[in-house]
Protein backbone atom coordinates (compact mmCIF):
# COMPACT_ATOMS: atom_id res chain seq x y z
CA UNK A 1 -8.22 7.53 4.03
CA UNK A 2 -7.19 6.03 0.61
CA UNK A 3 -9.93 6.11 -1.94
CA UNK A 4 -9.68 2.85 -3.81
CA UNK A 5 -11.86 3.79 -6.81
CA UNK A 6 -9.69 7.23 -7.45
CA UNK A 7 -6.63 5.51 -6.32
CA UNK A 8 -4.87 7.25 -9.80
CA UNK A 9 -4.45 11.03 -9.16
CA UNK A 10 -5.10 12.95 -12.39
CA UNK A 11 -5.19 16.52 -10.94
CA UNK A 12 -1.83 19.09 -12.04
CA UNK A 13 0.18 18.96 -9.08
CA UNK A 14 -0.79 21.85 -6.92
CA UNK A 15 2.46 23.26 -3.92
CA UNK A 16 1.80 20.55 -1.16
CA UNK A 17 2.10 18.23 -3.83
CA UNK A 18 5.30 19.39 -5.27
CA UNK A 19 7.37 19.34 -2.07
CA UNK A 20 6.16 16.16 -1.03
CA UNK A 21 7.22 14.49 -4.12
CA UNK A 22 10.57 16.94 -3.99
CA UNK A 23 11.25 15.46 0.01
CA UNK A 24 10.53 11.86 -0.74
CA UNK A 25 13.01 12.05 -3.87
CA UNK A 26 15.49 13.80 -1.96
CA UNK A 27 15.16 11.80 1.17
CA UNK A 28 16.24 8.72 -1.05
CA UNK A 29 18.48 10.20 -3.04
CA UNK A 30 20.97 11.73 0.39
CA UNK A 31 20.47 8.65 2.02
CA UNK A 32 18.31 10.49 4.68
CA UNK A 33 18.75 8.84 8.42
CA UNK A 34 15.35 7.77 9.91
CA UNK A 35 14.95 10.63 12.70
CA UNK A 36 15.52 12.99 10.37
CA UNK A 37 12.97 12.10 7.92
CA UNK A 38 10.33 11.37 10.45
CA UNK A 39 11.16 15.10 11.98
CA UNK A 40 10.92 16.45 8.56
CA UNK A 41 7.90 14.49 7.67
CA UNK A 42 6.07 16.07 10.45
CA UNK A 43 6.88 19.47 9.41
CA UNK A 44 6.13 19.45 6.17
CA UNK A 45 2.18 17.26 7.35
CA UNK A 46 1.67 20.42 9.63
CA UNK A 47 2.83 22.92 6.99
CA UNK A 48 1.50 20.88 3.40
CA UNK A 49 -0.80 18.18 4.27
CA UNK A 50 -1.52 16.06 1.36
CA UNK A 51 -4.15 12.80 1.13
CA UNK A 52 -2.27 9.71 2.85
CA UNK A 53 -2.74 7.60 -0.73
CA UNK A 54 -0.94 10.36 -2.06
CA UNK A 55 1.83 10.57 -0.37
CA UNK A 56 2.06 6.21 0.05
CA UNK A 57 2.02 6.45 -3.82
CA UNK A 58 4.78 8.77 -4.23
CA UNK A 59 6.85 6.96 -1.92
CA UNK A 60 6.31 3.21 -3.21
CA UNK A 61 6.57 4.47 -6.59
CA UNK A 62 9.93 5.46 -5.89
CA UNK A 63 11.69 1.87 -6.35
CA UNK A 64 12.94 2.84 -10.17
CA UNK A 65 11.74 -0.42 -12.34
CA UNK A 66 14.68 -0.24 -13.47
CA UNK A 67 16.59 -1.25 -10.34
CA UNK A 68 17.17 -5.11 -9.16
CA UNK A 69 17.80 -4.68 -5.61
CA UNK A 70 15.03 -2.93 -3.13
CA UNK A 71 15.61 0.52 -1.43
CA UNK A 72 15.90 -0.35 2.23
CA UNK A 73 14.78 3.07 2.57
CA UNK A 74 11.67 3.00 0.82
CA UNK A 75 10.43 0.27 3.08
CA UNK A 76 11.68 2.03 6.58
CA UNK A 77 10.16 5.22 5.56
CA UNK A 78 6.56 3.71 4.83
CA UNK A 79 6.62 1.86 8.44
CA UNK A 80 7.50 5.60 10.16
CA UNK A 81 5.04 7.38 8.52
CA UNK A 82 2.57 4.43 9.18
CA UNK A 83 3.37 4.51 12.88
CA UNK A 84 3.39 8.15 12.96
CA UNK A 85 -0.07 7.95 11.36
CA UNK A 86 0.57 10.35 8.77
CA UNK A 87 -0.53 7.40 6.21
CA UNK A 88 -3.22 4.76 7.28
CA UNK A 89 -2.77 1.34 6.64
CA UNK A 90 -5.29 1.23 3.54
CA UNK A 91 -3.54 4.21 2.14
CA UNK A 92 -0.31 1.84 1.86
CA UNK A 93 -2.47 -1.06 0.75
CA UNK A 94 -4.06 0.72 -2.09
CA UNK A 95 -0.94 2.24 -3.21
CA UNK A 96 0.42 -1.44 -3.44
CA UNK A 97 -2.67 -2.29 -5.10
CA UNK A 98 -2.78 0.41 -7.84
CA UNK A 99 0.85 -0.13 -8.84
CA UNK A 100 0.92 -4.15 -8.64
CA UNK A 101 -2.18 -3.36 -11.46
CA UNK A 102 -0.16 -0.56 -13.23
CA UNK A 103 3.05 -3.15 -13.26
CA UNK A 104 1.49 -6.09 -14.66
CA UNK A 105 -0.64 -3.89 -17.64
CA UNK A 106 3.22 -3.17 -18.21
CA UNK A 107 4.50 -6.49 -18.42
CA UNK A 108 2.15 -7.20 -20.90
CA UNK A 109 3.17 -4.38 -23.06
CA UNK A 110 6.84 -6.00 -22.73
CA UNK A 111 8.09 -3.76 -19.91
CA UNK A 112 10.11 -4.59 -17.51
CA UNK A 113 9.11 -3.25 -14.06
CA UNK A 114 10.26 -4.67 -10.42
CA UNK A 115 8.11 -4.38 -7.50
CA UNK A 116 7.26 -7.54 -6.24
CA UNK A 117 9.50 -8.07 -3.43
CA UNK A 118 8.95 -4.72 -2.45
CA UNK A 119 5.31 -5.45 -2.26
CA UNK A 120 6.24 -8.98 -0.30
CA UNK A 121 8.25 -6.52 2.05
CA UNK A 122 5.89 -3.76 2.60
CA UNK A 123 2.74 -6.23 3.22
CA UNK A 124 5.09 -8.28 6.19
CA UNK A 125 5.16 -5.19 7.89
CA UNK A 126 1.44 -4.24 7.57
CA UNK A 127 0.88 -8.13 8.58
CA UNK A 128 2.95 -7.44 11.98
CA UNK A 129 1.12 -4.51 12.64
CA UNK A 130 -1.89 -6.06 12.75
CA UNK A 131 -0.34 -9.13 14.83
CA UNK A 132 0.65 -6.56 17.45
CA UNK A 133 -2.48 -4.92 17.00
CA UNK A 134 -0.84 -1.42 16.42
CA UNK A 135 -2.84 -1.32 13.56
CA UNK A 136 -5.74 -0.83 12.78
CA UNK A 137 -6.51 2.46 14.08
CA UNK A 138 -10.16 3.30 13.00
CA UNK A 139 -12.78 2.13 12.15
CA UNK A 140 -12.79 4.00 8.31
CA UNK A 141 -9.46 2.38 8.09
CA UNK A 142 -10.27 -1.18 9.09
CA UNK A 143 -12.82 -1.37 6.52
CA UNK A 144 -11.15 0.23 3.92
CA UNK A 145 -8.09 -1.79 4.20
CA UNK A 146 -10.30 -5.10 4.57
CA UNK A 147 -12.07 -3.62 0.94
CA UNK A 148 -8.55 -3.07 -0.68
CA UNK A 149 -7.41 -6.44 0.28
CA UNK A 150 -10.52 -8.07 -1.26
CA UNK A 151 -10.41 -6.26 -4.42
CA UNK A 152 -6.62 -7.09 -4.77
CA UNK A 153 -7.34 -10.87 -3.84
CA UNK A 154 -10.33 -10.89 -6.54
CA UNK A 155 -8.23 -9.53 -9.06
CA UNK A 156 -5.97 -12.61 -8.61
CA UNK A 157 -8.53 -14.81 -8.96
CA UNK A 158 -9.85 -13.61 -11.84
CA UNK A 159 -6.47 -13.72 -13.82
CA UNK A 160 -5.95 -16.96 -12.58
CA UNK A 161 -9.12 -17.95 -14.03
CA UNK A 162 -9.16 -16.52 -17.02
CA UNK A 163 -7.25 -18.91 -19.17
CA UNK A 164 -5.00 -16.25 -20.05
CA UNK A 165 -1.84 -17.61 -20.78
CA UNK A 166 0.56 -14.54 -20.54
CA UNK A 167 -1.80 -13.12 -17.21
CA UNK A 168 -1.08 -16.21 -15.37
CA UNK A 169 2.04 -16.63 -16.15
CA UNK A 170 2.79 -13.08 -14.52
CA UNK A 171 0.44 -13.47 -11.88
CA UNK A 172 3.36 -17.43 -11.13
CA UNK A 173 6.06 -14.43 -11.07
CA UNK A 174 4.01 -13.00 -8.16
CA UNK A 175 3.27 -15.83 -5.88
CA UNK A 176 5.19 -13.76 -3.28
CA UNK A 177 3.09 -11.27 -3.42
CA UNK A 178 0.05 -13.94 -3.32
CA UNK A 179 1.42 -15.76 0.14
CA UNK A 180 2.37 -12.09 1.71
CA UNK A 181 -1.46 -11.19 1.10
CA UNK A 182 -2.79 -14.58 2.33
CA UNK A 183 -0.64 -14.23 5.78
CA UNK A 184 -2.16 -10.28 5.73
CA UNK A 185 -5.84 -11.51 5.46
CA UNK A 186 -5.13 -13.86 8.48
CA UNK A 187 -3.60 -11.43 10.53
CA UNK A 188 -6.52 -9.09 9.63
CA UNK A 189 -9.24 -11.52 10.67
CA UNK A 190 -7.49 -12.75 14.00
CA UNK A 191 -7.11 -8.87 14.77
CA UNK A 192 -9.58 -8.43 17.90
CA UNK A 193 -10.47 -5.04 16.46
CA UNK A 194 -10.86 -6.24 12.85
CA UNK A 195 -13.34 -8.62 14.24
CA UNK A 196 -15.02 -6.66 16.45
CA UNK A 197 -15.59 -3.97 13.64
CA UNK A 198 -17.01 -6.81 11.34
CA UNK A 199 -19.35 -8.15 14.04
CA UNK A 200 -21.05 -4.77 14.71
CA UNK A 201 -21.12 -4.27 10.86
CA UNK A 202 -23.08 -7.64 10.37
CA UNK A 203 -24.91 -7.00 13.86
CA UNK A 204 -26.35 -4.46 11.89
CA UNK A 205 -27.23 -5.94 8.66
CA UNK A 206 -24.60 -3.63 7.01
CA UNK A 207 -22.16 -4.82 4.40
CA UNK A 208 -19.04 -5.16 5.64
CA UNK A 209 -17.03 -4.13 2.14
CA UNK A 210 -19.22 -2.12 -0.09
């Protein structure tokens, strides 16, 4: 489950680590087909697990900021791990998260990164999922996703309303990003098992993001 607050990993890479990174790069890299890298994928869970955020990180962060056209890959792979349940939904969702924050304190240091219509892409999928109800899973991950997604939304709004020129100008770039969240938080609180987890939360007198 994908720890929002420690969402940046600052440990030395330890072996699990290293061939994770080492498969996603060279999955992308050969042009890996999709059985393949799903049979691999579970090999290398049962041999070197590593957290879910982890491993969503290291494969998001793969679009290169340098490149103007999405990996198709990139975006395949995260749904078959996701349905494989390898990675949870709010592993994906903070990985999204940490690097839409990342990107933007780069843009205002003059960089150049691309992400955002990989982000659009990537949160359309983890809206159907929770359309078709394949996801969410468990309860842990239904309220950690619902806590990413507010976080992420609040961070908007603050930038928005901040009078900062330059932040709001980057946050206009992102309006993709923006609508792909709104449709996410409606298919998350239509979601019969979203909303039955957050009327037994309240039922309880329990906050339901915390």
């Amino acid at each position: 489950m994908a720890d929002v607050d420690n969402a940046a990993e600052t440990e030395k890479p330890d072996g699990a680590t290293a061939q994770w990174r080492a498969f996603i790069q060279n999955s992308l890299r050969v042009r890996l087909d999709q059985g393949k890298f799903l049979q691999l994928a579970h090999e290398l869970t049962a041999r070197s697990p590593i957290p879910g955020l982890k491993l969503a990180s290291f494969l998001l962060g793969s679009q290169t900021a340098s490149s103007k056209i999405v990996d198709p890959r990139i975006p395949i792979f995260s749904e078959q791990l996701l349905e494989a349940r390898i990675i949870n939904t709010d592993d994906i969702l903070a990985a999204l998260f940490q690097q839409h924050s990342d990107r933007t304190d780069a843009q205002k240091n003059g960089s150049n990164h691309n992400g955002s219509e990989l982000a659009a892409i990537i949160l359309e999928h983890l809206t159907k999922g929770f359309v078709t109800s394949k996801s969410p899973y468990t309860i842990p991950e239904t309220r950690q996703s619902l806590v990413v997604l507010a976080r992420w939304l609040e961070s908007i709004v603050t930038a928005a309303s901040a009078g900062d020129a330059l932040m709001q100008q980057l946050e206009h770039q992102a309006h993709p990003i923006c609508d792909s969240l709104g449709l996410l938080a409606t298919a998350m609180l239509e979601n019969p098992r979203v909303v039955g987890v957050v009327a037994k939360v309240i039922s309880k007198g329990m906050p339901v993001i915390c």
